[in-house]
N, C-alpha and C. Protein backbone atom coordinates (compact mmCIF):
# COMPACT_ATOMS: atom_id res chain seq x y z
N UNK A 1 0.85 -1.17 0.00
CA UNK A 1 0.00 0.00 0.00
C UNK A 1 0.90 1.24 0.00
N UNK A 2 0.79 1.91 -0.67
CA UNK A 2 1.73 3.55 -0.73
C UNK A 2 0.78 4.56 0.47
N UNK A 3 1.75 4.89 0.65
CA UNK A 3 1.65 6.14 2.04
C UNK A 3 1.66 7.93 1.29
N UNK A 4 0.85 8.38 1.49
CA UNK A 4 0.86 9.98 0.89
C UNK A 4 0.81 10.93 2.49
N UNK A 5 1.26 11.67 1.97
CA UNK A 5 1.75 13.31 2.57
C UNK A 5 0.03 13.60 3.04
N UNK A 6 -0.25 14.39 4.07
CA UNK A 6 -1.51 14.78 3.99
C UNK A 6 -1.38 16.42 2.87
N UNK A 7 -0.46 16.79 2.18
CA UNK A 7 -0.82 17.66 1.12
C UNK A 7 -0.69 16.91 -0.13
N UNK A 8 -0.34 15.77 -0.09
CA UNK A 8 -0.72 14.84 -0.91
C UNK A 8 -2.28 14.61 -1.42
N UNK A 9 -2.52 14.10 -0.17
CA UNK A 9 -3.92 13.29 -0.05
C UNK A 9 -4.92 14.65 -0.40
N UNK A 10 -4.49 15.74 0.31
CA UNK A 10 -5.51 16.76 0.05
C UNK A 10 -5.87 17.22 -1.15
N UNK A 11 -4.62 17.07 -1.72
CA UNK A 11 -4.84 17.66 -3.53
C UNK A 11 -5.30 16.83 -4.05
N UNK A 12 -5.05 15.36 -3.63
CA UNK A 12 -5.92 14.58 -4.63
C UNK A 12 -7.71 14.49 -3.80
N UNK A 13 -7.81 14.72 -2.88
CA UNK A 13 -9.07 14.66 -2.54
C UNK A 13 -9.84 16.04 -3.66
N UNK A 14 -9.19 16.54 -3.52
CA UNK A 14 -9.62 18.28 -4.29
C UNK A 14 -9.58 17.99 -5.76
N UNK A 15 -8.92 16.88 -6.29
CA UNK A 15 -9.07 16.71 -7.77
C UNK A 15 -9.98 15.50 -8.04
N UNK A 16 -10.02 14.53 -6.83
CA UNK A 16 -11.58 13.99 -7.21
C UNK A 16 -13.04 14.88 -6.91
N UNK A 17 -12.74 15.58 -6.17
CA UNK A 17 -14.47 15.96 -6.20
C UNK A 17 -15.05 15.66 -7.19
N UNK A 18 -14.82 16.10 -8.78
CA UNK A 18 -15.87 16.36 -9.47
C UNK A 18 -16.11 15.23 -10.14
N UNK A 19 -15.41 14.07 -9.79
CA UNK A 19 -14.92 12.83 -10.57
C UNK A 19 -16.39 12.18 -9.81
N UNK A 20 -16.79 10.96 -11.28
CA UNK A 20 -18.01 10.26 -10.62
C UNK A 20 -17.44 9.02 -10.52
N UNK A 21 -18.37 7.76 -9.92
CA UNK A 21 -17.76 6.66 -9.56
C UNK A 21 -17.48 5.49 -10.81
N UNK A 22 -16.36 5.29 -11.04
CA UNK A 22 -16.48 4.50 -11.85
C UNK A 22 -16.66 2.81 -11.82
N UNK A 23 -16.56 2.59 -10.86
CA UNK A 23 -17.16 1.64 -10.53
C UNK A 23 -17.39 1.10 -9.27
N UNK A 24 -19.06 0.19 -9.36
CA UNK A 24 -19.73 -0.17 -8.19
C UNK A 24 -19.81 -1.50 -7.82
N UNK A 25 -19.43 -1.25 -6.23
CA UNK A 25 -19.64 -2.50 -5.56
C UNK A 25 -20.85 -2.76 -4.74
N UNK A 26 -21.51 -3.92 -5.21
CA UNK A 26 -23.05 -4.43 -4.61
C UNK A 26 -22.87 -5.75 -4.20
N UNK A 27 -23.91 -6.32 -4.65
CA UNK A 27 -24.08 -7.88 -4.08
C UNK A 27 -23.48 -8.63 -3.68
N UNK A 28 -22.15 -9.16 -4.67
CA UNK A 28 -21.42 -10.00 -4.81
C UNK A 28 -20.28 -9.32 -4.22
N UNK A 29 -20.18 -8.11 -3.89
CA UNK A 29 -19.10 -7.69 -2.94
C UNK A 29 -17.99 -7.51 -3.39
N UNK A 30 -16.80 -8.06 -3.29
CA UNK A 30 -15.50 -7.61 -4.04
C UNK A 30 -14.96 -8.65 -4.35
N UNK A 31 -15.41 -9.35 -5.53
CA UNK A 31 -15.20 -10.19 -6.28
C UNK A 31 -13.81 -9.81 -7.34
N UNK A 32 -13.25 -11.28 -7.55
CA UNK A 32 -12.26 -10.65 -8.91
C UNK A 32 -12.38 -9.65 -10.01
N UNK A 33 -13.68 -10.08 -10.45
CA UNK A 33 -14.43 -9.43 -11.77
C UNK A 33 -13.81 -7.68 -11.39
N UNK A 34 -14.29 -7.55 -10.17
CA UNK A 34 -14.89 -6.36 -9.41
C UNK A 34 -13.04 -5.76 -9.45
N UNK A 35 -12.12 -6.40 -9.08
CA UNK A 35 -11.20 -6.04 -8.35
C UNK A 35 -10.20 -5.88 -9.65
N UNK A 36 -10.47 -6.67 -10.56
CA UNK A 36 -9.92 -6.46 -11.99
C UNK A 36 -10.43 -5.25 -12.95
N UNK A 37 -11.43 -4.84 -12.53
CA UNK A 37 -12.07 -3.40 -12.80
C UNK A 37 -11.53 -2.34 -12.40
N UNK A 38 -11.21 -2.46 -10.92
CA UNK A 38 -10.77 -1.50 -10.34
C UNK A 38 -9.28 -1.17 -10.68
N UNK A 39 -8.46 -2.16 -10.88
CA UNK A 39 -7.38 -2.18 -11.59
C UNK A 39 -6.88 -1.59 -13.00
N UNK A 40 -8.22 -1.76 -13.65
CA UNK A 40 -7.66 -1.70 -15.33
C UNK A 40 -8.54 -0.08 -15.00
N UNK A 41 -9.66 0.62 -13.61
CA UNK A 41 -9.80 2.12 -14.06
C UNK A 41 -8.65 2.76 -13.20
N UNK A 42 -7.91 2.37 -12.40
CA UNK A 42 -6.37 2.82 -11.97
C UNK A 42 -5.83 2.97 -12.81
N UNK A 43 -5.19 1.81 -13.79
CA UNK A 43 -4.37 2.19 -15.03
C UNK A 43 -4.45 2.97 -16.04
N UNK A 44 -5.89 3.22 -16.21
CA UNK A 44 -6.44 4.16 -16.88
C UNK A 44 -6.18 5.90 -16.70
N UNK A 45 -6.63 6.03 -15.36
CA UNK A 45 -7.23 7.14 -14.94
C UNK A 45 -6.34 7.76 -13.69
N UNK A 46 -5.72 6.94 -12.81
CA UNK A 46 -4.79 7.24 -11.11
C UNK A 46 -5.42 7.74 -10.23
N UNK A 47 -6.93 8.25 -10.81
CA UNK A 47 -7.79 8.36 -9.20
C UNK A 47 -9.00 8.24 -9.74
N UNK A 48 -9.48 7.26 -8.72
CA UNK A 48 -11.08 6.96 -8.89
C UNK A 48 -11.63 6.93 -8.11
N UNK A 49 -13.05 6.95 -8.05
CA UNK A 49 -14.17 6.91 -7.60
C UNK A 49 -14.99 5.40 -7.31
N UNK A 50 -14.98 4.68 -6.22
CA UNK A 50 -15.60 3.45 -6.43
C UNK A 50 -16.84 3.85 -5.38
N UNK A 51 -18.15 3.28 -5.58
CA UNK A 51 -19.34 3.28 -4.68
C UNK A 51 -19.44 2.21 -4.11
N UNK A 52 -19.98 2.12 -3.27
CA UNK A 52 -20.62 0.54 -2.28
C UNK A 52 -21.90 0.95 -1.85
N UNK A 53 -22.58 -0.09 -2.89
CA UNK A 53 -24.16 -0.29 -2.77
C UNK A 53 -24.50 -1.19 -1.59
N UNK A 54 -25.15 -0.94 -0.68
CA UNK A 54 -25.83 -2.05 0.37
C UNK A 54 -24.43 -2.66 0.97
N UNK A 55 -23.12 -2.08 1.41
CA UNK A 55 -22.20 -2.35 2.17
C UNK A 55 -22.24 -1.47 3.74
N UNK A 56 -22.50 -2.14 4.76
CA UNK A 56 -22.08 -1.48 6.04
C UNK A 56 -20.51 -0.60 5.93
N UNK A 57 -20.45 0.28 7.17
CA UNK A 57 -19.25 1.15 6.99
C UNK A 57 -18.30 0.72 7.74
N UNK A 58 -18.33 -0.96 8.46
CA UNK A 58 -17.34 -1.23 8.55
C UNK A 58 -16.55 -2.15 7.79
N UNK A 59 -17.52 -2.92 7.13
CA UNK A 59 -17.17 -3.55 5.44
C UNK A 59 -16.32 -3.01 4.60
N UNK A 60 -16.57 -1.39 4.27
CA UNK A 60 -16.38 -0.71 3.08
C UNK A 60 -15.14 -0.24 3.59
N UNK A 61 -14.97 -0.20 5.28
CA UNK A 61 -13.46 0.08 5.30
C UNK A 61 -12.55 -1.20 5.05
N UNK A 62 -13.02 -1.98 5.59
CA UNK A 62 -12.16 -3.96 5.47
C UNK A 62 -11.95 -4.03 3.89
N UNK A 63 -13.35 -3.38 2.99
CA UNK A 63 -12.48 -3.65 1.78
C UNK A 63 -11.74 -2.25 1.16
N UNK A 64 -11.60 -1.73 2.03
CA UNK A 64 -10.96 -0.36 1.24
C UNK A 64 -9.15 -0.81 1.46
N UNK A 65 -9.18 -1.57 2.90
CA UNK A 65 -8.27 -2.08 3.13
C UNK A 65 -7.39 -3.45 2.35
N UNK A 66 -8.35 -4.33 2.24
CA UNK A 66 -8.49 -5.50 1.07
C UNK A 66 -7.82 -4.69 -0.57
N UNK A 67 -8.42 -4.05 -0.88
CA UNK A 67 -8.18 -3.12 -2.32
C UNK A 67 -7.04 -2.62 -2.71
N UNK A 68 -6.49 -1.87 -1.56
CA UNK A 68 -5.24 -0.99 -1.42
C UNK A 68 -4.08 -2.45 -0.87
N UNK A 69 -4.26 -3.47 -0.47
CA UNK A 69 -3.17 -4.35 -0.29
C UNK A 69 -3.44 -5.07 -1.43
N UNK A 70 -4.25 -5.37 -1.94
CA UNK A 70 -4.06 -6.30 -3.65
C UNK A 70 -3.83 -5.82 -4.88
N UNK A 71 -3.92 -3.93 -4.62
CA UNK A 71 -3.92 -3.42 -6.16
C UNK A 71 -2.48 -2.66 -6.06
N UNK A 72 -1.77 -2.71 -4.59
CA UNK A 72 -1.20 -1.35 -4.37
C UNK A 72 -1.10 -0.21 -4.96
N UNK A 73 -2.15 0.41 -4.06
CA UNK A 73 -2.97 1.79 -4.54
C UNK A 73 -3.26 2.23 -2.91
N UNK A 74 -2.94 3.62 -3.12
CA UNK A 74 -3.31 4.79 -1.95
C UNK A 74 -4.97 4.86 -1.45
N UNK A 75 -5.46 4.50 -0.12
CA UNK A 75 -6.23 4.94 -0.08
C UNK A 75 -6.31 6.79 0.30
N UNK A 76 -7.27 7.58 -0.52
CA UNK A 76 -7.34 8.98 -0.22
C UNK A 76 -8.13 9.43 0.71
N UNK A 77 -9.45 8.76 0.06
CA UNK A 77 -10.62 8.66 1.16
C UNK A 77 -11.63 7.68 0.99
N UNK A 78 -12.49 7.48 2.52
CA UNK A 78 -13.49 7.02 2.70
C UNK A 78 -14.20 8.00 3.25
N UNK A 79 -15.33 8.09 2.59
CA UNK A 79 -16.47 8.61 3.08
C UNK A 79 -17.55 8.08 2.77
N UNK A 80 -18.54 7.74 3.58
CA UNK A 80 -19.77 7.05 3.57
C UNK A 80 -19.98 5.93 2.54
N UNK A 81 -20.09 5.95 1.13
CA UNK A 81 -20.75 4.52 0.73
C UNK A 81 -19.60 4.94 -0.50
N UNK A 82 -18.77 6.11 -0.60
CA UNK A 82 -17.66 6.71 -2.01
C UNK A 82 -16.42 6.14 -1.21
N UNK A 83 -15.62 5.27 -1.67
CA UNK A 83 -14.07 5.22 -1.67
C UNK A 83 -13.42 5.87 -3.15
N UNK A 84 -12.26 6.89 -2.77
CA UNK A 84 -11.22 7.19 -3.49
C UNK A 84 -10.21 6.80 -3.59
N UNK A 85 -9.51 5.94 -4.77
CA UNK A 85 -8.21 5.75 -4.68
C UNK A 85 -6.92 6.56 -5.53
N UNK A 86 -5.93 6.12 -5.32
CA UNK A 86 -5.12 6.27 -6.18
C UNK A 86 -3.86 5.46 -6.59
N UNK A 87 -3.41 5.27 -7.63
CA UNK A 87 -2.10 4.66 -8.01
C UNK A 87 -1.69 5.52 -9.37
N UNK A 88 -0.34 5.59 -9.10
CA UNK A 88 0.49 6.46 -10.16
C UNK A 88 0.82 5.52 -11.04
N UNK A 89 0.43 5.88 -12.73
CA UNK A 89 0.72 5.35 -13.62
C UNK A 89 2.18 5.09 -13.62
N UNK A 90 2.73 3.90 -14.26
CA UNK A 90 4.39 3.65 -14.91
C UNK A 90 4.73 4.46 -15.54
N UNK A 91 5.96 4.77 -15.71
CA UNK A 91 6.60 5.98 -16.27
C UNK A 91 6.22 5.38 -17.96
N UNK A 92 6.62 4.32 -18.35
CA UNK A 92 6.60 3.86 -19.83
C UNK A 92 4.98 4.06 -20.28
N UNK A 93 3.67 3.72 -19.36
CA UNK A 93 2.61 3.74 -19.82
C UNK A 93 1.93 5.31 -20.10
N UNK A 94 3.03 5.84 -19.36
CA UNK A 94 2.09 7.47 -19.90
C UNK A 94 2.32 7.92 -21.04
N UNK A 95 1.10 8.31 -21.58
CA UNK A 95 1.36 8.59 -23.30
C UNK A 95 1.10 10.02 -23.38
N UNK A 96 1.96 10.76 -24.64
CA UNK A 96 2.59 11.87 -24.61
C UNK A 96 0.95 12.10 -25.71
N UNK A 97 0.37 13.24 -25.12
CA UNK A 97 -0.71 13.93 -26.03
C UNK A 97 -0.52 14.26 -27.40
N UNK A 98 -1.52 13.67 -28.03
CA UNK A 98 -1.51 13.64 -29.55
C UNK A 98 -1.51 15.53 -29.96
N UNK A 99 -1.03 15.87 -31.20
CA UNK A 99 -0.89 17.05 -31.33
C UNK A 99 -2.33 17.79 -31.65
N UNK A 100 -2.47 19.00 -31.21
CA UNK A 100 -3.58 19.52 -32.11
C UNK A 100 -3.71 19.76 -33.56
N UNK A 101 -4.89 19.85 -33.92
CA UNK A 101 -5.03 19.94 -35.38
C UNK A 101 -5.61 21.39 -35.32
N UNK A 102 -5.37 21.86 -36.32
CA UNK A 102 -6.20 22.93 -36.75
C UNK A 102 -7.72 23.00 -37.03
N UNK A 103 -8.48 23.53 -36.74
CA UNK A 103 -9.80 23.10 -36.75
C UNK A 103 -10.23 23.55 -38.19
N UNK A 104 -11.05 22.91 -38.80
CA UNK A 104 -11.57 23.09 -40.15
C UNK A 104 -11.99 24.26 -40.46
N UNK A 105 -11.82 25.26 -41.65
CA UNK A 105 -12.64 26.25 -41.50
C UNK A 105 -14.21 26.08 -41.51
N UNK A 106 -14.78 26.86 -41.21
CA UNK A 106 -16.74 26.70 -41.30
C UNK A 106 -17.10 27.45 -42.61
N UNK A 107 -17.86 26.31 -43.22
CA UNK A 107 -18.25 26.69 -44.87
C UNK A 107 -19.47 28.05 -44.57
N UNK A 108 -18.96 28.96 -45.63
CA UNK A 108 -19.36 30.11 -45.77
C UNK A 108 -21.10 30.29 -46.21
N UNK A 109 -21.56 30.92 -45.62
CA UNK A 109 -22.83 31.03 -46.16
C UNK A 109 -23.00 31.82 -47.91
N UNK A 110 -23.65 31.47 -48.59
CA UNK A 110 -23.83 32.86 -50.05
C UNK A 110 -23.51 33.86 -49.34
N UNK A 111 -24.36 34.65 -48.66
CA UNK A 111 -24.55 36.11 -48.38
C UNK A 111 -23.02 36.26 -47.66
N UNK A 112 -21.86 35.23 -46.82
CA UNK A 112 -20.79 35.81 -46.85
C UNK A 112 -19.63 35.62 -47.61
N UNK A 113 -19.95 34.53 -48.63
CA UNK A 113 -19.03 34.63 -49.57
C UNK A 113 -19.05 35.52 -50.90
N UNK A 114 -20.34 36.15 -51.00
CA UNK A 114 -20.70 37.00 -52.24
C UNK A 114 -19.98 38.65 -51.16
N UNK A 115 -19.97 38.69 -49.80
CA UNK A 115 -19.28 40.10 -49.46
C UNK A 115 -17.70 39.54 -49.45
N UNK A 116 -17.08 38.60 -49.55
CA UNK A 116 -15.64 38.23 -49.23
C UNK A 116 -15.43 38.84 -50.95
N UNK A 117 -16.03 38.59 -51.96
CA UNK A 117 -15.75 38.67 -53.32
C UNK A 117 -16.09 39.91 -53.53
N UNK A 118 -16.60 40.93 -53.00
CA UNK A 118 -17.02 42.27 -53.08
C UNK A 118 -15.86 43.18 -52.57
N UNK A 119 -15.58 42.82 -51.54
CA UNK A 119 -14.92 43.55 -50.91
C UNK A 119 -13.52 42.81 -50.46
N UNK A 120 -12.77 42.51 -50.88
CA UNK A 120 -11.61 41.87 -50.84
C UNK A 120 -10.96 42.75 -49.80
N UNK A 121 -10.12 41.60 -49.54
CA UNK A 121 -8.92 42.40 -47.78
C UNK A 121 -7.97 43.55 -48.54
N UNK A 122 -7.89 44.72 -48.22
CA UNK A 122 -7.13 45.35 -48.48
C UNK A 122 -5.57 45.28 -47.65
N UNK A 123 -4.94 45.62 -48.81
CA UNK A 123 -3.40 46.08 -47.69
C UNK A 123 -3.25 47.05 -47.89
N UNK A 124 -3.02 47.77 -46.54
CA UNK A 124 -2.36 49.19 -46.30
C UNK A 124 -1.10 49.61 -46.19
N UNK A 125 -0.85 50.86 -46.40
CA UNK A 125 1.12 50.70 -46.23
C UNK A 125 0.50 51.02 -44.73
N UNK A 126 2.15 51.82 -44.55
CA UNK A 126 2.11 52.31 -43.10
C UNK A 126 1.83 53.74 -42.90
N UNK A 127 1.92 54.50 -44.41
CA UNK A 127 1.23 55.65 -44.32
C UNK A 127 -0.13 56.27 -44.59
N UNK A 128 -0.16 57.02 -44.16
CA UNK A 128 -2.23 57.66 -44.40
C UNK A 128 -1.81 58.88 -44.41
């Protein structure tokens, strides 16, 4: 289990807020299925959101505990039926952002391509 700074934990508590849960634990409790989920939205994402449907709050801590020793991943928080985790992606798996494109121009209506042909761009010197 990794250990964080409490200005650690705080910034990442402050960068999940707005984050929703990506995945939920119910019935079957914390099954592989469940725990292989939680894994592949770590690798994905490094902080998530998991819910616990119909889990008591001393359950949801036993498996918050369970989670963070099988995935090694930070717990950030527990609060009521939301666990937050985190694990830092591998240095090799982070992928470098695709470049921007230029966005297409937007096709001209008649009425502004008949004034583009009317009135063409002038160039000015620098004197008047």
């Amino acid at each position: 289990m990794i250990e964080l700074t409490p200005e650690r934990r705080r910034a990442l508590r402050a960068d999940a807020h707005h984050l929703h849960p990506l995945v939920t634990v119910a019935g079957k409790g914390l099954c592989e299925s469940v725990l292989k989920e939680i894994d592949r939205s770590l690798s994905a994402h490094e902080l998530i959101k998991v819910k616990l449907q119909g889990i008591e709050r001393e359950e949801g801590a036993a498996m918050l505990g369970r989670v963070c020793a099988e995935l090694d991943c930070a717990p950030v928080q527990h609060i009521g039926n939301i666990l937050i985790l985190w694990r830092e992606k591998p240095a090799e798996e982070k992928t470098v952002a695709a470049p921007r494109r230029k966005p297409k121009a937007k096709p001209q209506t008649k009425k502004q391509a008949a004034a583009t042909l009317e009135h063409p761009r002038r160039r000015t010197t620098g004197s008047r």
